[in-house]
PDB file of N, CA and C in Angstrom:
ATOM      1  N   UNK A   1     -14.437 -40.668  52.704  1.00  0.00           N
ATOM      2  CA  UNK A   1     -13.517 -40.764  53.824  1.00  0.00           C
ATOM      3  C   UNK A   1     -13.226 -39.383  54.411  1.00  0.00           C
ATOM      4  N   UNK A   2     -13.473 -38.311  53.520  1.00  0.00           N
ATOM      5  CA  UNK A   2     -13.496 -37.153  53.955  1.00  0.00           C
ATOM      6  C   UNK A   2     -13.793 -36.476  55.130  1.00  0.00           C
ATOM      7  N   UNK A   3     -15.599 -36.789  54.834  1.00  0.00           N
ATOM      8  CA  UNK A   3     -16.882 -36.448  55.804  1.00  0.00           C
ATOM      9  C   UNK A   3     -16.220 -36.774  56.944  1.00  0.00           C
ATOM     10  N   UNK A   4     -15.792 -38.579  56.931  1.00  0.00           N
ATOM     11  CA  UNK A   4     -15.869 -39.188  58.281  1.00  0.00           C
ATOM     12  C   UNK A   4     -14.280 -38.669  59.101  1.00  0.00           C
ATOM     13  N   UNK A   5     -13.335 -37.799  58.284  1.00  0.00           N
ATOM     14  CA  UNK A   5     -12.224 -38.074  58.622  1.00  0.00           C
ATOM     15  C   UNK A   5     -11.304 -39.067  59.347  1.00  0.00           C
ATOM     16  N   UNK A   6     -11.776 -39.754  58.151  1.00  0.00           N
ATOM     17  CA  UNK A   6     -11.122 -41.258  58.197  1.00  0.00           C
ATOM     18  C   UNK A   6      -9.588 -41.431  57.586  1.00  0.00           C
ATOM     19  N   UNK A   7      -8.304 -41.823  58.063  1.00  0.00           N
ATOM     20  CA  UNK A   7      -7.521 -41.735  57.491  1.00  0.00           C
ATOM     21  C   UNK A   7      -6.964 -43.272  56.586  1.00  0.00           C
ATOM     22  N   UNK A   8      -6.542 -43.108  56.032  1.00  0.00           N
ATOM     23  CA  UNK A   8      -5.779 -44.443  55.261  1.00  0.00           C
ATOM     24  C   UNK A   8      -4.066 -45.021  55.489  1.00  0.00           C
ATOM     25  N   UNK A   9      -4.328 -45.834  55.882  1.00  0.00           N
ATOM     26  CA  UNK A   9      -2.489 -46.541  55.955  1.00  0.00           C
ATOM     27  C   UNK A   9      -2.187 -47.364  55.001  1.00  0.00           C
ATOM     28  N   UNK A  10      -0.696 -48.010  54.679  1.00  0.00           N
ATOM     29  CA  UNK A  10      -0.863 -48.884  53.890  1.00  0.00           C
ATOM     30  C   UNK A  10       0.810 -49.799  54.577  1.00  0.00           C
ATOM     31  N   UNK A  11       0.152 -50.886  54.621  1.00  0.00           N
ATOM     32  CA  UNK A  11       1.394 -51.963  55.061  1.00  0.00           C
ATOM     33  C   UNK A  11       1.512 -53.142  53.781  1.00  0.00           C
ATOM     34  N   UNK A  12       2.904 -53.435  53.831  1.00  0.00           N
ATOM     35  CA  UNK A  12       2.765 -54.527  52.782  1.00  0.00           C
ATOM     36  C   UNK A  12       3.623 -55.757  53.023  1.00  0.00           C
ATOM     37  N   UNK A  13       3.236 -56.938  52.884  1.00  0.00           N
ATOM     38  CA  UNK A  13       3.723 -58.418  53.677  1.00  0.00           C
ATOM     39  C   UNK A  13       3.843 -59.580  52.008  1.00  0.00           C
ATOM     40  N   UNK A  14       4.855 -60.471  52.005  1.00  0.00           N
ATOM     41  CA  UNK A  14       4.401 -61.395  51.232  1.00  0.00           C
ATOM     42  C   UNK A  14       3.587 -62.329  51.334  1.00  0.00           C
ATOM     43  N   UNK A  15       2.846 -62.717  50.428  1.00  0.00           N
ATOM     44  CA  UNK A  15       2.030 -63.693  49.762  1.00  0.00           C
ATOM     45  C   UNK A  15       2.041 -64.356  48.695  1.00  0.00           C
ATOM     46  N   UNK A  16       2.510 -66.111  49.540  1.00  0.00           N
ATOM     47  CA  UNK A  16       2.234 -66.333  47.911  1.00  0.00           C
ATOM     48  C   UNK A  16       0.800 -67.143  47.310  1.00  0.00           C
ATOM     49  N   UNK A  17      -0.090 -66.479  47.915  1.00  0.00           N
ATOM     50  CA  UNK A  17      -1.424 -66.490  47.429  1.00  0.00           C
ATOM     51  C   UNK A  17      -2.055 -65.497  46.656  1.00  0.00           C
ATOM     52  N   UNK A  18      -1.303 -64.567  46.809  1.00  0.00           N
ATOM     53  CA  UNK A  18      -2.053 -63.244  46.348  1.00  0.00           C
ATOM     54  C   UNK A  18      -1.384 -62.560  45.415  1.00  0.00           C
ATOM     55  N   UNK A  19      -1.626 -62.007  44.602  1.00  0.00           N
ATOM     56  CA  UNK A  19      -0.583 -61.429  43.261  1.00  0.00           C
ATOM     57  C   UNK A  19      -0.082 -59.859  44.181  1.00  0.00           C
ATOM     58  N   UNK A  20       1.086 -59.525  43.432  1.00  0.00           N
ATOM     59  CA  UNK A  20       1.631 -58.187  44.340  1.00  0.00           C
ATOM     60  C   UNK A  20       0.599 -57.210  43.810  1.00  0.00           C
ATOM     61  N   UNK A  21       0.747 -56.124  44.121  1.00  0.00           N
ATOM     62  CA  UNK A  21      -0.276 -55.334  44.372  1.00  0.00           C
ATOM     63  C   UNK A  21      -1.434 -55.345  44.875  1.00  0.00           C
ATOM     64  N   UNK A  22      -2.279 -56.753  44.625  1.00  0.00           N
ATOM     65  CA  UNK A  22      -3.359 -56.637  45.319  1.00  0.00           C
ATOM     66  C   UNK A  22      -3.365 -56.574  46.854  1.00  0.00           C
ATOM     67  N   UNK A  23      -4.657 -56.666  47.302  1.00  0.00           N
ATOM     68  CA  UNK A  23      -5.138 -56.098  48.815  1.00  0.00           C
ATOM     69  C   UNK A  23      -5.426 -57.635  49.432  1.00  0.00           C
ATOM     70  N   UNK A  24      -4.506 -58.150  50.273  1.00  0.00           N
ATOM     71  CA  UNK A  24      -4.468 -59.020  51.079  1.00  0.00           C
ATOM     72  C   UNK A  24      -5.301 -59.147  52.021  1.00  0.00           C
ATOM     73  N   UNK A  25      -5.667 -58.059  52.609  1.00  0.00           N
ATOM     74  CA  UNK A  25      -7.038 -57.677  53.737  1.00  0.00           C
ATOM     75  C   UNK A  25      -7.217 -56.115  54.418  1.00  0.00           C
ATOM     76  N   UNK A  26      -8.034 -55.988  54.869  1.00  0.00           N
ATOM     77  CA  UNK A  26      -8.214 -54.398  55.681  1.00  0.00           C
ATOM     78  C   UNK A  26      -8.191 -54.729  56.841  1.00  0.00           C
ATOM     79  N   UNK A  27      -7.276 -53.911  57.887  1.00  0.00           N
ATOM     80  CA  UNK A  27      -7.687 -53.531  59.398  1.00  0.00           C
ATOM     81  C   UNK A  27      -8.387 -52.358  59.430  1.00  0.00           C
ATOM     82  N   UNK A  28      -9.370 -52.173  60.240  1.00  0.00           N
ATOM     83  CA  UNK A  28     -10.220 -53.339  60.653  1.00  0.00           C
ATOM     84  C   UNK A  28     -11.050 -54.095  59.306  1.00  0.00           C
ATOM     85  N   UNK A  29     -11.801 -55.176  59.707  1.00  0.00           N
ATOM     86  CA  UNK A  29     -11.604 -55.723  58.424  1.00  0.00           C
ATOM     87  C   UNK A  29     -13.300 -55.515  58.103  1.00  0.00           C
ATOM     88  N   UNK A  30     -13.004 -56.142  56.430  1.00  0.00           N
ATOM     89  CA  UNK A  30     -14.102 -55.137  55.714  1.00  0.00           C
ATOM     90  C   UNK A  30     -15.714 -55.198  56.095  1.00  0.00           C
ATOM     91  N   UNK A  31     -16.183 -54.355  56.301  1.00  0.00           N
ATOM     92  CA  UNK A  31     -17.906 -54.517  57.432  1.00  0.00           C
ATOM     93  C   UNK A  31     -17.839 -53.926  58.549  1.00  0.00           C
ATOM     94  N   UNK A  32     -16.176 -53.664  59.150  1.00  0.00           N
ATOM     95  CA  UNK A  32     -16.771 -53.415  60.627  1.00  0.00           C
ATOM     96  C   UNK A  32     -16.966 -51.787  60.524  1.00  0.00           C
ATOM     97  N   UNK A  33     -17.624 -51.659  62.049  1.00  0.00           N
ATOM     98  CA  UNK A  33     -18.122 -49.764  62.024  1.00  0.00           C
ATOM     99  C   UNK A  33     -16.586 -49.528  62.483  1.00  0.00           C
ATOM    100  N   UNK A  34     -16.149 -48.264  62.152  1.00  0.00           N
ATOM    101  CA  UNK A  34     -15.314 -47.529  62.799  1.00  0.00           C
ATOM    102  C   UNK A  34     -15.718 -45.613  63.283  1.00  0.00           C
ATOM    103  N   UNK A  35     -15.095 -45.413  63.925  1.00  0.00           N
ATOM    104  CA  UNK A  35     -15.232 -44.334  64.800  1.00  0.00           C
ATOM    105  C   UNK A  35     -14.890 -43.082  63.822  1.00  0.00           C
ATOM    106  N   UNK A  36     -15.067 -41.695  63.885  1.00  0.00           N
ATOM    107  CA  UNK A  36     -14.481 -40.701  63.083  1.00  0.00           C
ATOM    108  C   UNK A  36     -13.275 -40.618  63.778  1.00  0.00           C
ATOM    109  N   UNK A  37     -11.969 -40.598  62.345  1.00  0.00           N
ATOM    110  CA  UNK A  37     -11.106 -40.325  63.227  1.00  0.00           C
ATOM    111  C   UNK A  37      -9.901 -41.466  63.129  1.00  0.00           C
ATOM    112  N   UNK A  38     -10.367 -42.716  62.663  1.00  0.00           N
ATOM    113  CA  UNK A  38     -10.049 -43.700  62.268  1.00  0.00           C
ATOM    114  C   UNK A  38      -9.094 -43.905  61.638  1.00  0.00           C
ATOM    115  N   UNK A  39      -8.421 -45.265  61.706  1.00  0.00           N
ATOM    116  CA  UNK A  39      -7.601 -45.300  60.566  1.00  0.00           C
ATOM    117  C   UNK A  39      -7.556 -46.417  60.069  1.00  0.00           C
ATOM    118  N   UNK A  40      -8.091 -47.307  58.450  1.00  0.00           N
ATOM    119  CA  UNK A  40      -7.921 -47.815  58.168  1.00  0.00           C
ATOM    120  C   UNK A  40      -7.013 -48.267  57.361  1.00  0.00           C
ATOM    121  N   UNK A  41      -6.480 -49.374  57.485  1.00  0.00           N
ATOM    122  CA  UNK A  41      -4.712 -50.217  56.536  1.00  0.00           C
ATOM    123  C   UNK A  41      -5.272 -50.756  55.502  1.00  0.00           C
ATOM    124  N   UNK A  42      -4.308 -50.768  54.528  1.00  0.00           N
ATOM    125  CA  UNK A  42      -4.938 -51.558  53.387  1.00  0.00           C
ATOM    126  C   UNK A  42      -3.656 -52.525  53.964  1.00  0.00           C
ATOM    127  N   UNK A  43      -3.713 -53.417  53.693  1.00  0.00           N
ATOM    128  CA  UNK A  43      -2.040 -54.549  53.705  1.00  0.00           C
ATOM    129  C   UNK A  43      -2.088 -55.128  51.918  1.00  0.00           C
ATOM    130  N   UNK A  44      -1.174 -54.406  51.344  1.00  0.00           N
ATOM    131  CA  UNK A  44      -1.079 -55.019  50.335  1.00  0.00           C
ATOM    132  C   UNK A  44       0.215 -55.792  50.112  1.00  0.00           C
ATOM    133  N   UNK A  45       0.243 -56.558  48.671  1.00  0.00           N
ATOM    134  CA  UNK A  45       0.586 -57.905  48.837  1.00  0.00           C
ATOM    135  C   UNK A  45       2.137 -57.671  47.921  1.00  0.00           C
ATOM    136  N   UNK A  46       3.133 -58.103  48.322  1.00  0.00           N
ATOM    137  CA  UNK A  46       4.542 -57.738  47.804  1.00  0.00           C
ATOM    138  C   UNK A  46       4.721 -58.848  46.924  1.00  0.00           C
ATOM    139  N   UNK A  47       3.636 -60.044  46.891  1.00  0.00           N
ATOM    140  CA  UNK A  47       4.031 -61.094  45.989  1.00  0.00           C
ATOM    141  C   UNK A  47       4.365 -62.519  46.789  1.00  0.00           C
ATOM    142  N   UNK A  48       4.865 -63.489  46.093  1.00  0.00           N
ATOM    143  CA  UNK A  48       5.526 -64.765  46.997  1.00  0.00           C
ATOM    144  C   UNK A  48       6.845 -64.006  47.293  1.00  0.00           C
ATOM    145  N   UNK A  49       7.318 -64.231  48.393  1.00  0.00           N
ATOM    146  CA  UNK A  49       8.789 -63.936  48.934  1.00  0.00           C
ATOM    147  C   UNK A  49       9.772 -64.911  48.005  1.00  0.00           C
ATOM    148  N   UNK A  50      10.714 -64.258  47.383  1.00  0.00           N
ATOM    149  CA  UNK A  50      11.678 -65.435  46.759  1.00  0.00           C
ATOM    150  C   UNK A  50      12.508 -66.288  47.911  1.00  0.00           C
ATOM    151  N   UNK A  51      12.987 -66.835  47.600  1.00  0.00           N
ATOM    152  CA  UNK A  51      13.292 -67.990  48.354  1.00  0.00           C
ATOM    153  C   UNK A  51      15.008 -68.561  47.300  1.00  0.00           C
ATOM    154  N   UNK A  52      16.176 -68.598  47.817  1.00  0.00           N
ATOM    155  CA  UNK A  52      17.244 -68.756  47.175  1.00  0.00           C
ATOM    156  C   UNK A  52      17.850 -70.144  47.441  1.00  0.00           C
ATOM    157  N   UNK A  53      18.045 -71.180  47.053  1.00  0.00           N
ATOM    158  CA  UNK A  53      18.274 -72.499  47.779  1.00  0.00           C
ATOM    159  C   UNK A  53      19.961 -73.164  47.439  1.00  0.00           C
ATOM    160  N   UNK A  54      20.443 -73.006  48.339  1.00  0.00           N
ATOM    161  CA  UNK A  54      21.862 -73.467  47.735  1.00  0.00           C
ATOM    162  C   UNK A  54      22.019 -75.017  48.039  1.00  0.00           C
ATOM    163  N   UNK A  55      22.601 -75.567  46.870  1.00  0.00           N
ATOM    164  CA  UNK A  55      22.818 -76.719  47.035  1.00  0.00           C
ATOM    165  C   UNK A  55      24.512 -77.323  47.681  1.00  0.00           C
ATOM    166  N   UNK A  56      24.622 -78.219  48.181  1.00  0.00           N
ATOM    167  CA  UNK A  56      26.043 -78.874  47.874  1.00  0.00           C
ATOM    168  C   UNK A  56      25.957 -80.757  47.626  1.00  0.00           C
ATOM    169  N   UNK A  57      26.498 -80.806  46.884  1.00  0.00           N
ATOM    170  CA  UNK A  57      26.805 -82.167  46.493  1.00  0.00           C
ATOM    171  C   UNK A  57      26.013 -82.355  45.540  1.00  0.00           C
ATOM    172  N   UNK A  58      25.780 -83.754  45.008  1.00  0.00           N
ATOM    173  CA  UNK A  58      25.392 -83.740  43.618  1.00  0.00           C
ATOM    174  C   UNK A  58      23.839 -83.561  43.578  1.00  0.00           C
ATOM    175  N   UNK A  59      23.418 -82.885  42.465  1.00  0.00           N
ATOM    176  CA  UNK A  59      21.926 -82.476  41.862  1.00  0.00           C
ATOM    177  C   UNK A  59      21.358 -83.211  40.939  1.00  0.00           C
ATOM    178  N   UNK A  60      20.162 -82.348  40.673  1.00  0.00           N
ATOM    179  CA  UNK A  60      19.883 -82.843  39.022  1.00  0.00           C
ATOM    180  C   UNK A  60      20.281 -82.032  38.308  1.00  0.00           C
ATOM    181  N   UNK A  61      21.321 -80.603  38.198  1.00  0.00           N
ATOM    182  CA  UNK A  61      22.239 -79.443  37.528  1.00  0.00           C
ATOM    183  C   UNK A  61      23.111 -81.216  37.178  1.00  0.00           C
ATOM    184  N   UNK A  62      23.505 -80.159  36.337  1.00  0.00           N
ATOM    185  CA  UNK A  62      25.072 -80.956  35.021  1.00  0.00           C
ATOM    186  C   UNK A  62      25.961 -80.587  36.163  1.00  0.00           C
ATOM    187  N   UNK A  63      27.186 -82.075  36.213  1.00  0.00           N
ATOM    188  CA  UNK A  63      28.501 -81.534  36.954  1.00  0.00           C
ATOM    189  C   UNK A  63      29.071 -80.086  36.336  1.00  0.00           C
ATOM    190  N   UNK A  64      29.042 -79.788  35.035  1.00  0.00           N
ATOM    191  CA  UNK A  64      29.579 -78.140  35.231  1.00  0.00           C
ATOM    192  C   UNK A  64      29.474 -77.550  35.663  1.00  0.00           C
ATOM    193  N   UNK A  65      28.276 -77.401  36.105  1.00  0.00           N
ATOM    194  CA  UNK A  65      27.811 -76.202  36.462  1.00  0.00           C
ATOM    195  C   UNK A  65      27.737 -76.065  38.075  1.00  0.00           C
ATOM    196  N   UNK A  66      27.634 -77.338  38.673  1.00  0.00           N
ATOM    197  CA  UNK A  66      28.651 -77.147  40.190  1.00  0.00           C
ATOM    198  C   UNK A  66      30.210 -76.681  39.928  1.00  0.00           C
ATOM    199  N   UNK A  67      31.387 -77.395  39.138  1.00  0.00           N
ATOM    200  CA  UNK A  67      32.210 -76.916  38.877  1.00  0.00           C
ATOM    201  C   UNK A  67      32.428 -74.931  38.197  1.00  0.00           C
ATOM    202  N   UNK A  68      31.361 -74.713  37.653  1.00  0.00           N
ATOM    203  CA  UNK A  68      31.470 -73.392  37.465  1.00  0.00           C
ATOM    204  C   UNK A  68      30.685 -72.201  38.538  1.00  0.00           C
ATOM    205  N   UNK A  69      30.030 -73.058  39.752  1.00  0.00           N
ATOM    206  CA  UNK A  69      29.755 -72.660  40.459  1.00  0.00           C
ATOM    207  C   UNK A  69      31.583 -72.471  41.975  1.00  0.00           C
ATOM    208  N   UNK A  70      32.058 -73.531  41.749  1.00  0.00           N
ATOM    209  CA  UNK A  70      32.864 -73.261  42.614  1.00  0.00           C
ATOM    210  C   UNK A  70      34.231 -72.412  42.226  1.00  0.00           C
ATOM    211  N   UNK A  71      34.071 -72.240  41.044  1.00  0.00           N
ATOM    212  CA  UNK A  71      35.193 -71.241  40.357  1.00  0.00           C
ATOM    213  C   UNK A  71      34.686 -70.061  40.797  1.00  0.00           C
ATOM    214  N   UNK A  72      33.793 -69.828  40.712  1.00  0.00           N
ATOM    215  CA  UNK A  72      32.899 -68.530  41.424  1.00  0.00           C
ATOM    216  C   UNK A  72      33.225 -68.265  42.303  1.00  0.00           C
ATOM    217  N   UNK A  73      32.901 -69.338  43.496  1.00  0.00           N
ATOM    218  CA  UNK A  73      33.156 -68.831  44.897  1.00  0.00           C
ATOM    219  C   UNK A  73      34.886 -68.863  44.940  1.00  0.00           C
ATOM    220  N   UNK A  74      35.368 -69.327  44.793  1.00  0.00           N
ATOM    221  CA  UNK A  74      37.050 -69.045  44.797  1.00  0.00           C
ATOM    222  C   UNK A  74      37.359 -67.589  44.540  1.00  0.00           C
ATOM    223  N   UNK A  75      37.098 -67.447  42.998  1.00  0.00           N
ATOM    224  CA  UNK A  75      37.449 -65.977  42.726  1.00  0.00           C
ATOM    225  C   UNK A  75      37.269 -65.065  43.655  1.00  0.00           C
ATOM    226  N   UNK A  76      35.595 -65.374  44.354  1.00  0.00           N
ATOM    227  CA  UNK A  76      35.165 -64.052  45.328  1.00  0.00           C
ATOM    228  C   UNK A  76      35.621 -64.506  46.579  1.00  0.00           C
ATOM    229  N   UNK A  77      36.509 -65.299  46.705  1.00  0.00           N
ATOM    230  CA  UNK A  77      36.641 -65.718  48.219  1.00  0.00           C
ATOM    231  C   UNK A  77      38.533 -64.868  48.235  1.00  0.00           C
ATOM    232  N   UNK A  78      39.046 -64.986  46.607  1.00  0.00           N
ATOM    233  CA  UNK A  78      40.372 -64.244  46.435  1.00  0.00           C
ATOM    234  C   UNK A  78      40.559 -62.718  46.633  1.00  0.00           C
ATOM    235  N   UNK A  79      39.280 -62.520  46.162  1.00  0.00           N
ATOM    236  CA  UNK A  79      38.914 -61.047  46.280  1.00  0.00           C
ATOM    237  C   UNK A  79      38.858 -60.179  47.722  1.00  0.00           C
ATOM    238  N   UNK A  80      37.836 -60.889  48.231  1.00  0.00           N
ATOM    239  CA  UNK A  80      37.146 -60.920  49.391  1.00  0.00           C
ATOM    240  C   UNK A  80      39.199 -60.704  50.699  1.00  0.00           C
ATOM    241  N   UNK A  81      39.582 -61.906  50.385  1.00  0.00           N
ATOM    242  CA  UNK A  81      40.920 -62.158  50.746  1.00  0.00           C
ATOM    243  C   UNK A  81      41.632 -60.695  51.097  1.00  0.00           C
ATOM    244  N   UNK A  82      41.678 -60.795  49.433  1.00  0.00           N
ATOM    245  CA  UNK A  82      42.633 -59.356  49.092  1.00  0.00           C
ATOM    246  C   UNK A  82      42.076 -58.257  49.805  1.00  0.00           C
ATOM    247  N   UNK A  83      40.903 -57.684  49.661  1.00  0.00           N
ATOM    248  CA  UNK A  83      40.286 -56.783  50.499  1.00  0.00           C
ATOM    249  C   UNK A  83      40.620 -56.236  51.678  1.00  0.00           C
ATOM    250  N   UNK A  84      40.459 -57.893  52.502  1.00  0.00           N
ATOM    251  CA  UNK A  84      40.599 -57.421  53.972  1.00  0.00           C
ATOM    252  C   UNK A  84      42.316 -57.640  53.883  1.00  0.00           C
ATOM    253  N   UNK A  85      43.199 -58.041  53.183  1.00  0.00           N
ATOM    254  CA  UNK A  85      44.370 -57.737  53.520  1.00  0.00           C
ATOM    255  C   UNK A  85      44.911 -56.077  53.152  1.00  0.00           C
ATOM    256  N   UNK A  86      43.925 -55.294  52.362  1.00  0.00           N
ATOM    257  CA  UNK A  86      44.052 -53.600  52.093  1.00  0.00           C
ATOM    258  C   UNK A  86      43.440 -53.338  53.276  1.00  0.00           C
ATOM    259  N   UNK A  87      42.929 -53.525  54.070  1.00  0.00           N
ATOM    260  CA  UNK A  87      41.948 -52.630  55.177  1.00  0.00           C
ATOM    261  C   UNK A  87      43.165 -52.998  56.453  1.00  0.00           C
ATOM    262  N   UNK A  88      43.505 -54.163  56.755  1.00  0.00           N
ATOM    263  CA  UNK A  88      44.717 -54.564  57.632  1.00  0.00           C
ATOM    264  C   UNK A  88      45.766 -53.349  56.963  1.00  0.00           C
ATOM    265  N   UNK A  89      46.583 -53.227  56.043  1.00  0.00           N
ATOM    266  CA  UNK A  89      47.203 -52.828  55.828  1.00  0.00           C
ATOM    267  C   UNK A  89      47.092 -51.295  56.256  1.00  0.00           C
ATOM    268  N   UNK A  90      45.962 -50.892  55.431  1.00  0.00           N
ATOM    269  CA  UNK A  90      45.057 -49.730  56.331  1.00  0.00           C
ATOM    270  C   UNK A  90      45.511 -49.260  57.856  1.00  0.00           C
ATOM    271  N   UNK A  91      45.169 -49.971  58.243  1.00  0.00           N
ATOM    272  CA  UNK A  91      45.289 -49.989  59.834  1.00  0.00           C
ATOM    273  C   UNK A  91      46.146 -49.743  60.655  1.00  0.00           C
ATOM    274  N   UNK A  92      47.120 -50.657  59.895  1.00  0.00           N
ATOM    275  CA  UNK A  92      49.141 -50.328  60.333  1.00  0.00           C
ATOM    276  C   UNK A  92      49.108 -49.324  60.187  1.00  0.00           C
ATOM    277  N   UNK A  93      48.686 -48.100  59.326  1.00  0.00           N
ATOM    278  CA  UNK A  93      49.527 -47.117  59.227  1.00  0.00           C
ATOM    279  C   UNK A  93      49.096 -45.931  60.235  1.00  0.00           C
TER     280      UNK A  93
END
C-alpha cells in the first residue's frame, strides 16, 4: 500500500450476521482497480446491535418480578422528583 500510496480508513456499523471485529466489506469493494492516492475503508463489524424491550402487562417473567420492577421505577421516579425540586430551588436564589 506503500508503493501505491494508498491510504486506509476504517468505519464500523452493526451486524447481526457478522461477528464484531470482523470485516463486513471494503469500499471500493474487493477486485476493483483503484487510482494512486486512494483510499480504501475496511467497515468493520460492531456485532448485533442490542436491542432492550420493555414490557407492560403480564409476561412469561413471574408476577415479582414486574412488581420488583415497578418498585424500581418509583424509587427513581422519587429521586428523579427530588432532583429537579434542588435545581428549582437552585434557581430562586
Amino acid at each position: 500500500m506503500q508503493i501505491m500510496r494508498i491510504s486506509a480508513g476504517r468505519e464500523e456499523e452493526y451486524s447481526k450476521d457478522v461477528p464484531k471485529g470482523s470485516v463486513i466489506r471494503t469500499e471500493p469493494t474487493t477486485g476493483a482497480e483503484v487510482d494512486k492516492g486512494s483510499e480504501i475503508v475496511l467497515v468493520l463489524s460492531k456485532g448485533a446491535k442490542r436491542q432492550f424491550i420493555v414490557s407492560c402487562g403480564e409476561s412469561s417473567h413471574s408476577r415479582s418480578l414486574n412488581i420488583s420492577d415497578l418498585f424500581i421505577i418509583a424509587i427513581l421516579s422519587c429521586f428523579l422528583l427530588a432532583q429537579n425540586r434542588r435545581i428549582k430551588d437552585i434557581c430562586k436564589r
